[in-house]
C-alpha atoms as a PDB file:
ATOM      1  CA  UNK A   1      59.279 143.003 -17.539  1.00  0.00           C
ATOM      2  CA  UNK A   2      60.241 146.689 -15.500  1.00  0.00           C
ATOM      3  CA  UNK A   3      58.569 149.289 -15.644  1.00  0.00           C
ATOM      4  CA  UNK A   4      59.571 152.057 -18.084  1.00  0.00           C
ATOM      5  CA  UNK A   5      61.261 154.807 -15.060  1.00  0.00           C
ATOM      6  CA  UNK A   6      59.484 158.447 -16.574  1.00  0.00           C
ATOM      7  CA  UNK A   7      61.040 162.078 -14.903  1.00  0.00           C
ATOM      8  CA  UNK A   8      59.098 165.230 -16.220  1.00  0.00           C
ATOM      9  CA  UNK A   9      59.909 168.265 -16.124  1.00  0.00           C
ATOM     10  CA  UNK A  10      57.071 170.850 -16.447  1.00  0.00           C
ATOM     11  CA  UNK A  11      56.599 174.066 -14.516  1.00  0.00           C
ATOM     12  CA  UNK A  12      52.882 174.437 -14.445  1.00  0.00           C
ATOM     13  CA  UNK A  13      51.698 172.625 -11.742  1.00  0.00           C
ATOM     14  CA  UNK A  14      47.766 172.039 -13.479  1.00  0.00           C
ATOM     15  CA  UNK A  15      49.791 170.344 -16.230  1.00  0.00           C
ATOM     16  CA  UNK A  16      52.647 168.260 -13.885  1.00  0.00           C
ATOM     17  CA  UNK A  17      49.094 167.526 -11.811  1.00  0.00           C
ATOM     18  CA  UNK A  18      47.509 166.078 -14.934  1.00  0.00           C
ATOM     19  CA  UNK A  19      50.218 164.336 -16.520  1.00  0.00           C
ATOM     20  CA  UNK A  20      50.806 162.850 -13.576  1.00  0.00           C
ATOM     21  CA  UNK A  21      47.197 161.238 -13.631  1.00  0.00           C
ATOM     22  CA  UNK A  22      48.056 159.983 -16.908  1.00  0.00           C
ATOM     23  CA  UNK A  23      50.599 158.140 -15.467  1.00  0.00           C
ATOM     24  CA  UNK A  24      49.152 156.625 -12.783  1.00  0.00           C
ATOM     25  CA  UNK A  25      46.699 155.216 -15.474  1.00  0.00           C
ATOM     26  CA  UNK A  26      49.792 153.328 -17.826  1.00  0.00           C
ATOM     27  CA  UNK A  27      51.052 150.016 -16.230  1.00  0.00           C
ATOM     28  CA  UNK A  28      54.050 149.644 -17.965  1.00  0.00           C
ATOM     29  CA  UNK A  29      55.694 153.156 -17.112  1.00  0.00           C
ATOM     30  CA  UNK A  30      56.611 154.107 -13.448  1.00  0.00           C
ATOM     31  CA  UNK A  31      56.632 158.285 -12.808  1.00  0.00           C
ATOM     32  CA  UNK A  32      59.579 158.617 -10.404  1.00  0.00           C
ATOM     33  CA  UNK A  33      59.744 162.340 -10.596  1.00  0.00           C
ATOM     34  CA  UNK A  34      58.391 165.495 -11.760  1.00  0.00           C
ATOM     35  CA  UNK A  35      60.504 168.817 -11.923  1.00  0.00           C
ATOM     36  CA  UNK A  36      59.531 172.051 -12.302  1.00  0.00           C
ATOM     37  CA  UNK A  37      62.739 173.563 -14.561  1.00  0.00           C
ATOM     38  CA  UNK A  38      65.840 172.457 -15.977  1.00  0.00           C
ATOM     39  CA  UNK A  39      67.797 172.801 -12.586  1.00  0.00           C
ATOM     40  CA  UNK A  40      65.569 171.354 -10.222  1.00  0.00           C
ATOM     41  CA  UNK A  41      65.200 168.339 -13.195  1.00  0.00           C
ATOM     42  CA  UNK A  42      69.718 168.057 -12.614  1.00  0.00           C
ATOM     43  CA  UNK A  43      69.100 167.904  -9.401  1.00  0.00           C
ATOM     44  CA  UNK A  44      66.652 165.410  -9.352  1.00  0.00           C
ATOM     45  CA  UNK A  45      68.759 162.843 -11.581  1.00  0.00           C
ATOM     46  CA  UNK A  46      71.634 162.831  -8.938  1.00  0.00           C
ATOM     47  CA  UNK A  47      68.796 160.384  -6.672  1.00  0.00           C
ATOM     48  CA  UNK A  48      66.827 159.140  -9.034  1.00  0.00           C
ATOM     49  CA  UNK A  49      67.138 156.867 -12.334  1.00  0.00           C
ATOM     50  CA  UNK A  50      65.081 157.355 -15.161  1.00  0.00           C
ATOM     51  CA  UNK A  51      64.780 155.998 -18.423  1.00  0.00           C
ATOM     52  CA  UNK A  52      62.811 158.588 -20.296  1.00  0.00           C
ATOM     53  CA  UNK A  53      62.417 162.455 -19.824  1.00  0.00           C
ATOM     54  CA  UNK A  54      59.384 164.219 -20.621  1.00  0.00           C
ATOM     55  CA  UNK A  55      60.540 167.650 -20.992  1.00  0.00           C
ATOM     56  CA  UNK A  56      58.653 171.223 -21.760  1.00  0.00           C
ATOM     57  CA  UNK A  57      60.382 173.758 -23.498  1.00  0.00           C
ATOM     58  CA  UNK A  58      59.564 177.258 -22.030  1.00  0.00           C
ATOM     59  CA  UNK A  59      60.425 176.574 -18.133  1.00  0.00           C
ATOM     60  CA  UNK A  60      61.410 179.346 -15.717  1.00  0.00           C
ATOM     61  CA  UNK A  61      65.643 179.454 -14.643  1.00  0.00           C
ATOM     62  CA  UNK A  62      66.505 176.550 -17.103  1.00  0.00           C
ATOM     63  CA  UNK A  63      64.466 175.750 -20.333  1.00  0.00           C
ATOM     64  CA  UNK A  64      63.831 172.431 -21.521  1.00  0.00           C
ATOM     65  CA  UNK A  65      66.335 172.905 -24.427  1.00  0.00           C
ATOM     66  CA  UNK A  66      69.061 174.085 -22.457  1.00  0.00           C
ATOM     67  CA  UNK A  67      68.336 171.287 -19.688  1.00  0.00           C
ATOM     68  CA  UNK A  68      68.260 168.414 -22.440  1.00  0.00           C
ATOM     69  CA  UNK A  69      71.378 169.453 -23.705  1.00  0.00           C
ATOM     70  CA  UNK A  70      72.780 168.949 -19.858  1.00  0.00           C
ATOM     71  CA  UNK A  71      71.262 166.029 -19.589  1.00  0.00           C
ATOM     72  CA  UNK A  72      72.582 164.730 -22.837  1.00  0.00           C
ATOM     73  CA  UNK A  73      76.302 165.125 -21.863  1.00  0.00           C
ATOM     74  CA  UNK A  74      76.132 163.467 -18.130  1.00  0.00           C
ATOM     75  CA  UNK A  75      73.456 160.900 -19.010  1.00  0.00           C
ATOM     76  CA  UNK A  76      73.410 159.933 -22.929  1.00  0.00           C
ATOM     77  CA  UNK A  77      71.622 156.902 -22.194  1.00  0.00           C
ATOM     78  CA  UNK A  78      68.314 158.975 -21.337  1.00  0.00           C
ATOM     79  CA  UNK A  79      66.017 159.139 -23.927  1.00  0.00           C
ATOM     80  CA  UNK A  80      64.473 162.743 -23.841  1.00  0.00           C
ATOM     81  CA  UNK A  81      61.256 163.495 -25.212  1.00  0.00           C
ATOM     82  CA  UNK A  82      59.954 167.229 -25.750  1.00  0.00           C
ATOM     83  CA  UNK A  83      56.562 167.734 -24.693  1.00  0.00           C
ATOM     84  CA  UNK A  84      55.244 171.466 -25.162  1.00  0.00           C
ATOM     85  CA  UNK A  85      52.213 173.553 -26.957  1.00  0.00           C
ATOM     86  CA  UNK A  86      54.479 174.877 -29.177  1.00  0.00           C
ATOM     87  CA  UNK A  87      55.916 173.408 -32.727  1.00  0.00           C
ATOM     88  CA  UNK A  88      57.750 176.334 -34.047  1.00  0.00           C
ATOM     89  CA  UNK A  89      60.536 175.056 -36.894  1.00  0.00           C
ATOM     90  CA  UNK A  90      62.954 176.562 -34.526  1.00  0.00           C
ATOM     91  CA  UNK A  91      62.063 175.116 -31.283  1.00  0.00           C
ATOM     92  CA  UNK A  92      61.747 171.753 -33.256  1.00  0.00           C
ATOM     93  CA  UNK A  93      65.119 171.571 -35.072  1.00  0.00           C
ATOM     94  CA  UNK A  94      67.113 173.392 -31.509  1.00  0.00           C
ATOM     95  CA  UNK A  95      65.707 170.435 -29.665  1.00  0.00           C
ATOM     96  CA  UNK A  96      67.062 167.967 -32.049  1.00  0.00           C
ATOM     97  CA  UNK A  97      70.672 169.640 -31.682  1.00  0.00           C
ATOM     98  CA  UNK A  98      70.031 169.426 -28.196  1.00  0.00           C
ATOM     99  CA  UNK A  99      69.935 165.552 -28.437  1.00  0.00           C
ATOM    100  CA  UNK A 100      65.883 165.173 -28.089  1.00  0.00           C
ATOM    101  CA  UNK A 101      64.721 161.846 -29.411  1.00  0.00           C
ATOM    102  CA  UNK A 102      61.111 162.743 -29.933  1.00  0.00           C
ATOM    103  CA  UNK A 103      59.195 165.584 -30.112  1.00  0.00           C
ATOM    104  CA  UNK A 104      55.363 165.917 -29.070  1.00  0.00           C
ATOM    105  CA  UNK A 105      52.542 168.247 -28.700  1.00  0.00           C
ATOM    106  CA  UNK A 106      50.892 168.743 -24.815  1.00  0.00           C
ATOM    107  CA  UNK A 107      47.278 167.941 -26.866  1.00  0.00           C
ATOM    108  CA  UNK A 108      48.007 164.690 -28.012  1.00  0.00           C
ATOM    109  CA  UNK A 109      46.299 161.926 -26.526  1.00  0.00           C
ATOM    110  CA  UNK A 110      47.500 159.790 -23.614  1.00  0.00           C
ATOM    111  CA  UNK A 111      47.473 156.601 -25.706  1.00  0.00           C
ATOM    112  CA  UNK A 112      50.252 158.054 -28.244  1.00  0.00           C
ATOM    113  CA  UNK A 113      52.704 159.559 -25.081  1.00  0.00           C
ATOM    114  CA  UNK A 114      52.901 155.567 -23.805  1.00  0.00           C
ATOM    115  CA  UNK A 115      53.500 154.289 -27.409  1.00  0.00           C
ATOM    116  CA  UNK A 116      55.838 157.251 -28.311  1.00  0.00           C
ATOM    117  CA  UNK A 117      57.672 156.549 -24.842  1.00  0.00           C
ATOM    118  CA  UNK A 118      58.012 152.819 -26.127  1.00  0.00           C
ATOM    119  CA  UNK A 119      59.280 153.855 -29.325  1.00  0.00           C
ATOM    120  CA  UNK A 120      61.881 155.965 -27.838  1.00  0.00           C
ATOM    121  CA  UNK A 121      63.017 152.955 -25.502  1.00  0.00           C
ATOM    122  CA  UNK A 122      62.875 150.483 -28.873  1.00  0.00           C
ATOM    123  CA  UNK A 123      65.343 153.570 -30.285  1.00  0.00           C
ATOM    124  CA  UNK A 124      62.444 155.136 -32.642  1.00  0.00           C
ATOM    125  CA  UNK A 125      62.380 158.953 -32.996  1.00  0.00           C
ATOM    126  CA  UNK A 126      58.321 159.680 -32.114  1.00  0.00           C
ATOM    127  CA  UNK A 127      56.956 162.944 -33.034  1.00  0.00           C
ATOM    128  CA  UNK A 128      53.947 164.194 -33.576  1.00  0.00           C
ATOM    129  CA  UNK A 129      52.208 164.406 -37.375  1.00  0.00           C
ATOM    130  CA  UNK A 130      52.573 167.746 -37.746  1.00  0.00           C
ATOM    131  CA  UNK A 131      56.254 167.987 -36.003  1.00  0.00           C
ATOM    132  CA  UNK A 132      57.182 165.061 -38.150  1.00  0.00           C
ATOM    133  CA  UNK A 133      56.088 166.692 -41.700  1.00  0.00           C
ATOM    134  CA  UNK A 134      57.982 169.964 -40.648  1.00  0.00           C
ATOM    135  CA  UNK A 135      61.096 167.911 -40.087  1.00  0.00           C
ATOM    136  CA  UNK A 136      61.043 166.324 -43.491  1.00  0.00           C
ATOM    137  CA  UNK A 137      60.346 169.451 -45.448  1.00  0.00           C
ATOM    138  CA  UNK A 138      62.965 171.559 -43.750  1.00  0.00           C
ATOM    139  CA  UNK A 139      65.148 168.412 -44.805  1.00  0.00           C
ATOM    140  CA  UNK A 140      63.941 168.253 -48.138  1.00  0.00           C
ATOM    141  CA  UNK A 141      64.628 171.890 -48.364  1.00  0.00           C
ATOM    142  CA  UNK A 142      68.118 172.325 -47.030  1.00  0.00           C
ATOM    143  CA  UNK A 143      69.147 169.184 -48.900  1.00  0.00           C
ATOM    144  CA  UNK A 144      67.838 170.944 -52.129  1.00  0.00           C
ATOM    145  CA  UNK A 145      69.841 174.209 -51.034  1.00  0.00           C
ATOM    146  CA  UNK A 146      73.090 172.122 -50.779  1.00  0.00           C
ATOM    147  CA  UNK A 147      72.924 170.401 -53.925  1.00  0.00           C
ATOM    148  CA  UNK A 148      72.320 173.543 -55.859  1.00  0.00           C
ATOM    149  CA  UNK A 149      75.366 174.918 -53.550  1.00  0.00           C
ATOM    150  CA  UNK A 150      77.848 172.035 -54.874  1.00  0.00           C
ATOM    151  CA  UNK A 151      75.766 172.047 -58.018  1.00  0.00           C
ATOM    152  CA  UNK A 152      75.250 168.599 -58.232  1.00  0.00           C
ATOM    153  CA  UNK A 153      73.794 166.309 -60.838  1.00  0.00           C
ATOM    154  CA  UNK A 154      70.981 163.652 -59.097  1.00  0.00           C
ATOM    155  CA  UNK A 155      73.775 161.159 -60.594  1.00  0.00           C
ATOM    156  CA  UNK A 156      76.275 162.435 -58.155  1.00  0.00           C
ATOM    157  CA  UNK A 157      73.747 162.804 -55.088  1.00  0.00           C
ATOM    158  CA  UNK A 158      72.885 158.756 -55.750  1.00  0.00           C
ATOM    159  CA  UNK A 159      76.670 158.138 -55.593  1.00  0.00           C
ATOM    160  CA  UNK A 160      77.469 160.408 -53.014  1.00  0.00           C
ATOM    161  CA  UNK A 161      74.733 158.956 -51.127  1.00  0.00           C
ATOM    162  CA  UNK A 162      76.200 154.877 -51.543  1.00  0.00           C
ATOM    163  CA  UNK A 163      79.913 155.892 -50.684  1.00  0.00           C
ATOM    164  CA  UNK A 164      77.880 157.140 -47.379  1.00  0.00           C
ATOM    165  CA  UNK A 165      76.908 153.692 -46.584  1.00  0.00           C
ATOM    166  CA  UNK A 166      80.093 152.614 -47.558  1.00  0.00           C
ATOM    167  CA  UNK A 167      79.788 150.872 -50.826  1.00  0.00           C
ATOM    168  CA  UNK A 168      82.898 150.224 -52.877  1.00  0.00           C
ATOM    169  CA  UNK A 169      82.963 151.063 -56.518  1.00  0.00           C
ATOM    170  CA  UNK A 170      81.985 147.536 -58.147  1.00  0.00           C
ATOM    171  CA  UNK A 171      78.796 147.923 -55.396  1.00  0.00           C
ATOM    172  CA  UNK A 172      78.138 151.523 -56.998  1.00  0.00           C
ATOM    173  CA  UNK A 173      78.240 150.353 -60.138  1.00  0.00           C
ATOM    174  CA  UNK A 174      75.970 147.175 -59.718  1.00  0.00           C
ATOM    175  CA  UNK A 175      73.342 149.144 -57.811  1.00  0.00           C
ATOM    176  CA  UNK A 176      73.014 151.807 -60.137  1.00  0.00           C
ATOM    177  CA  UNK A 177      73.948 149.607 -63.403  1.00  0.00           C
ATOM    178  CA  UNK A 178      76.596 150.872 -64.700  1.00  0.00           C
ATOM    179  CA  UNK A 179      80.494 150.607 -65.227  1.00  0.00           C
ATOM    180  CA  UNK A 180      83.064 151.007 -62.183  1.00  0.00           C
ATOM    181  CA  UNK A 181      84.810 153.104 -64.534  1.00  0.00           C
ATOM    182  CA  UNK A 182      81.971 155.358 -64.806  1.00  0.00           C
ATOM    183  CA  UNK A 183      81.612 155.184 -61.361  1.00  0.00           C
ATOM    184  CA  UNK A 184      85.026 156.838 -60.517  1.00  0.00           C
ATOM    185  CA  UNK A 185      84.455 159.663 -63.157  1.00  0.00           C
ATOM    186  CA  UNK A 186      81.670 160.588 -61.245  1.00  0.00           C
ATOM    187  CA  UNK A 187      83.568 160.285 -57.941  1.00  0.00           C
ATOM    188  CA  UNK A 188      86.266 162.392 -59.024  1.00  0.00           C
ATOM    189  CA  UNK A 189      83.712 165.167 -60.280  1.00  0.00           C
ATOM    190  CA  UNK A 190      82.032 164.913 -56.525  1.00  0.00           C
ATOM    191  CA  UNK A 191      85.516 165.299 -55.222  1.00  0.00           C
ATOM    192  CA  UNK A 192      86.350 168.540 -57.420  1.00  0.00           C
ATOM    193  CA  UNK A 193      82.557 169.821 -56.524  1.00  0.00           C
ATOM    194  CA  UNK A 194      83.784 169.424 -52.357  1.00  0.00           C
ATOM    195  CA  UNK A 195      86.599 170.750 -52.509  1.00  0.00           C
ATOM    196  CA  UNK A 196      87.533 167.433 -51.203  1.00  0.00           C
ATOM    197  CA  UNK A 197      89.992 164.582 -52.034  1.00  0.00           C
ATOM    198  CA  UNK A 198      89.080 161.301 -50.190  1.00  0.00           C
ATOM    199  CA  UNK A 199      85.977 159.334 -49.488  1.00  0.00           C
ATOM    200  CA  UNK A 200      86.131 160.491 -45.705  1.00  0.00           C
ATOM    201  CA  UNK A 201      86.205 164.008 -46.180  1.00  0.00           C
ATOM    202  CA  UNK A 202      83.264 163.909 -49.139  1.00  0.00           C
ATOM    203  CA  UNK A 203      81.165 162.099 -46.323  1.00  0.00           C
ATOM    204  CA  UNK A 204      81.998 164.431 -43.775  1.00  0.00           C
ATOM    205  CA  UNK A 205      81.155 167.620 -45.976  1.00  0.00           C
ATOM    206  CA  UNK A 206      78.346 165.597 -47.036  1.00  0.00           C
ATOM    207  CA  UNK A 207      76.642 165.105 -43.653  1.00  0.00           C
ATOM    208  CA  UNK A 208      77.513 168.979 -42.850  1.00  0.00           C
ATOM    209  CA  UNK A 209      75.175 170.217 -45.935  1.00  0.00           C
ATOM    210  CA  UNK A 210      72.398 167.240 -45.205  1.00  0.00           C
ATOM    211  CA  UNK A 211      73.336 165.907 -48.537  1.00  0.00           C
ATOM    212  CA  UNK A 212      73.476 162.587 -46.523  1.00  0.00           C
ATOM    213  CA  UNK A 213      72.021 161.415 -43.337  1.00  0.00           C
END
């Protein structure tokens, strides 16, 4: 099986000296690079393939946000990992925007960097427990703001939430136990609520307001 090909970017050089002996310790992950800011890391990718990023957030010239959104548009296929002391809600969600798959605090322990690196490759989202409960209750929040936005019953959000996956009415309506008939009623109250007047566009406005995901 290859070797999982890690680039880091991290512009302390104690830090890119110990992560690299971290590295050197993992069998299944090769280090191919380290970089020490979002430029030098662009550079870097022209002459060298990598699989996974490892990528701080406060660098010097280029941040790690700013650098994983580059990164993002030339080379999608990278999975890009943040990997910084800080967890601030805004850091967290601008990194997501940015296209990060995982998220992960410099003091967590060597053994949960290799599996979280794994994860990414398997397509998992790794972040670290306290990352990971901000996330969901910034979620659970917003979602709350948007259904009291649309004013919504929890009726609506369930059927909102099928025609997302792209259930049909007689699906609706066996999932949830009742008739198709009632089904559409409730579909034509979501529509009014929208502002919309198709199944596309309720999805669409939908995903906008994290009413869906």
């Amino acid at each position: 099986m290859d070797k999982i090909k890690i680039g880091v970017a991290e512009d302390v050089p104690e830090l890119a000296r110990i992560i690299k002996q971290k590295f050197m310790a993992f069998e299944g992950v090769d280090l191919i690079f380290i970089a020490s800011n979002g430029i030098e890391l662009q550079e870097k990718l022209k002459e060298n393939k990598v699989d996974v990023i490892l990528m701080d957030i406060n660098m010097p010239i280029m941040n790690g946000i700013d650098a994983t959104r580059k990164v993002k548009e030339k080379y999608p296929d990278i999975k890009v990992i943040m990997h910084t002391v800080f967890d601030e809600e805004d850091k967290v969600f601008e990194s997501i925007l940015a296209g990060a798959t995982g998220y992960l605090l410099k003091d967590d322990k060597p053994s949960k960097i290799l599996l979280s690196i794994e994860e990414a490759m398997e397509g998992g989202a790794p972040m670290s427990v306290s990352i990971a409960s901000k996330v969901l209750t910034f979620i659970k929040t917003d979602t709350q703001k948007s259904i009291e936005k649309f004013n919504l019953t929890q009726r609506e959000l369930q059927i909102l939430q099928r025609i997302g996956k792209g259930e049909n009415y007689q699906q609706i309506a066996d999932i949830l136990f009742i008739s198709p008939k009632t089904v559409r009623n409730h579909i034509e109250k979501i529509y009014k609520k929208l502002h919309v007047h198709n199944k596309v566009d309720a999805v669409t406005v939908a995903m906008k307001n994290k009413l869906i995901v």
